[in-house]
Protein backbone atom coordinates (compact mmCIF):
# COMPACT_ATOMS: atom_id res chain seq x y z
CA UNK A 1 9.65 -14.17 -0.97
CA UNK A 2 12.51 -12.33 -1.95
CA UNK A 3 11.84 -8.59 -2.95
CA UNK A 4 8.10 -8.93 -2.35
CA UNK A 5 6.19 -6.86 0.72
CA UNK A 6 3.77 -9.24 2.22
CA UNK A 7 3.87 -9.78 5.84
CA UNK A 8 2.07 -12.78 7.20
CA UNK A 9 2.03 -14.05 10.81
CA UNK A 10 0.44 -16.22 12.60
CA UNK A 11 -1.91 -15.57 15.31
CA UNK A 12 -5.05 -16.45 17.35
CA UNK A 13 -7.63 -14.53 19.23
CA UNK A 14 -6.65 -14.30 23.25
CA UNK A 15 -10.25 -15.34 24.95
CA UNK A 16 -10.08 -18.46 21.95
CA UNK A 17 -13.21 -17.60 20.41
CA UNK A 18 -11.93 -17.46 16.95
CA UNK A 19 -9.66 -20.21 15.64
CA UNK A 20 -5.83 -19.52 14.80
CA UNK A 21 -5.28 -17.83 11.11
CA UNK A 22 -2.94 -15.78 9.21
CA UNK A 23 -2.65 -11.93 9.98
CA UNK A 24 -2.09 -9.98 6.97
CA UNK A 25 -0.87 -6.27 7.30
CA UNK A 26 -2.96 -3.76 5.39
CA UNK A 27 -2.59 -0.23 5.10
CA UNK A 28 -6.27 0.61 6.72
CA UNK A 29 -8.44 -1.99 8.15
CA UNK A 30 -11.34 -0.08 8.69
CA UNK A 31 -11.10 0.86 5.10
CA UNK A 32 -10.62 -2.60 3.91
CA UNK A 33 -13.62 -3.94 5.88
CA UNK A 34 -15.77 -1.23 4.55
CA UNK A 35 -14.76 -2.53 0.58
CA UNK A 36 -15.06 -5.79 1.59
CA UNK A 37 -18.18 -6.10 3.95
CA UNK A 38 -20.60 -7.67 1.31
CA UNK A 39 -18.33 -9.67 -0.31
CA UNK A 40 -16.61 -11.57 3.16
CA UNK A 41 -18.40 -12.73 5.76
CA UNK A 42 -16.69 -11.04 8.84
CA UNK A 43 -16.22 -13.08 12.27
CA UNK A 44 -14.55 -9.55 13.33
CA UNK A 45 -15.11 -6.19 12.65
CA UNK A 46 -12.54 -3.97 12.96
CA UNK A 47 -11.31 -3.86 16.79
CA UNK A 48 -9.07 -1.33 18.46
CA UNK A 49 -5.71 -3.32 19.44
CA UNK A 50 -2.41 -1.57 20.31
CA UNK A 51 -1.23 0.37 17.70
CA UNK A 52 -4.16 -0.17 15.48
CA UNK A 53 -6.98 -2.20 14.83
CA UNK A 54 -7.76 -5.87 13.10
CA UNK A 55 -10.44 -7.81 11.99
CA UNK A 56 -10.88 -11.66 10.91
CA UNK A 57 -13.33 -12.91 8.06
CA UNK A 58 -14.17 -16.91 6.82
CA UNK A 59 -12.25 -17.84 4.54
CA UNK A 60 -14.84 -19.80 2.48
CA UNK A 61 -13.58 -23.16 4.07
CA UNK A 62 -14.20 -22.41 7.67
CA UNK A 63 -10.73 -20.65 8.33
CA UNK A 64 -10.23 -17.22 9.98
CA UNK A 65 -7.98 -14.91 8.14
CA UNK A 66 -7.09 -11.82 10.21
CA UNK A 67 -6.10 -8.12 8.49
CA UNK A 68 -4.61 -5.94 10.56
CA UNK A 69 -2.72 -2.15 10.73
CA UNK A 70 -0.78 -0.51 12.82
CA UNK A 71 -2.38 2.81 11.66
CA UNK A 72 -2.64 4.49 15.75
CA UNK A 73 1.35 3.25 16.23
CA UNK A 74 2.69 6.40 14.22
CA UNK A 75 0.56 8.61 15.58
CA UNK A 76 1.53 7.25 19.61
CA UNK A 77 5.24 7.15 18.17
CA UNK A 78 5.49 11.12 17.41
CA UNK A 79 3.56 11.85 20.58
CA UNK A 80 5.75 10.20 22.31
CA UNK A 81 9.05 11.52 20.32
CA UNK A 82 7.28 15.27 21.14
CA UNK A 83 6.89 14.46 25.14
CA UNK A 84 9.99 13.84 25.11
CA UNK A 85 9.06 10.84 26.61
CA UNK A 86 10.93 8.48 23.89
CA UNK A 87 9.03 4.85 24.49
CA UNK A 88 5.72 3.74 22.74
CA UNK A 89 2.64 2.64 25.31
CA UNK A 90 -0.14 0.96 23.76
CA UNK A 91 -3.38 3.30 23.52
């Protein structure tokens, strides 16, 4: 949508224990998991991926909806940028 931020993807977990859902981007997931934990019933809690972490919650109709951040990706960027070494690995 024109002008707004919302990033959506679509995505699915690799070893196909949770079905294919939309990935939203969030700021923090661990922070939105803890606001959220009573109120969503979680399939995920927040996991470690490259760059940051996600986590997937029911939808109330039996769909996963994934959140995730890239909130470690900055921090491996400016390492990186310091080392000299000038390419981002995954953590």
């Amino acid at each position: 949508m024109p002008g707004d931020q919302l990033q959506v993807m679509i995505d699915h977990d690799e070893d196909d224990s949770l079905p294919p859902g939309p990935v939203v981007a969030v700021d923090d997931v661990t922070a939105w998991h803890e606001q959220r934990r009573d109120l969503l019933q979680f399939w995920l809690t927040p996991a470690k991926i490259p760059g940051g972490y996600w986590a997937a919650f029911d939808d109330g109709f039996g769909n996963a909806v994934y959140v995730a951040d890239q909130s470690t990706a900055d921090a491996q960027a400016s390492a990186d940028h310091r080392d000299g070494s000038g390419s981002v690995t995954s953590p």
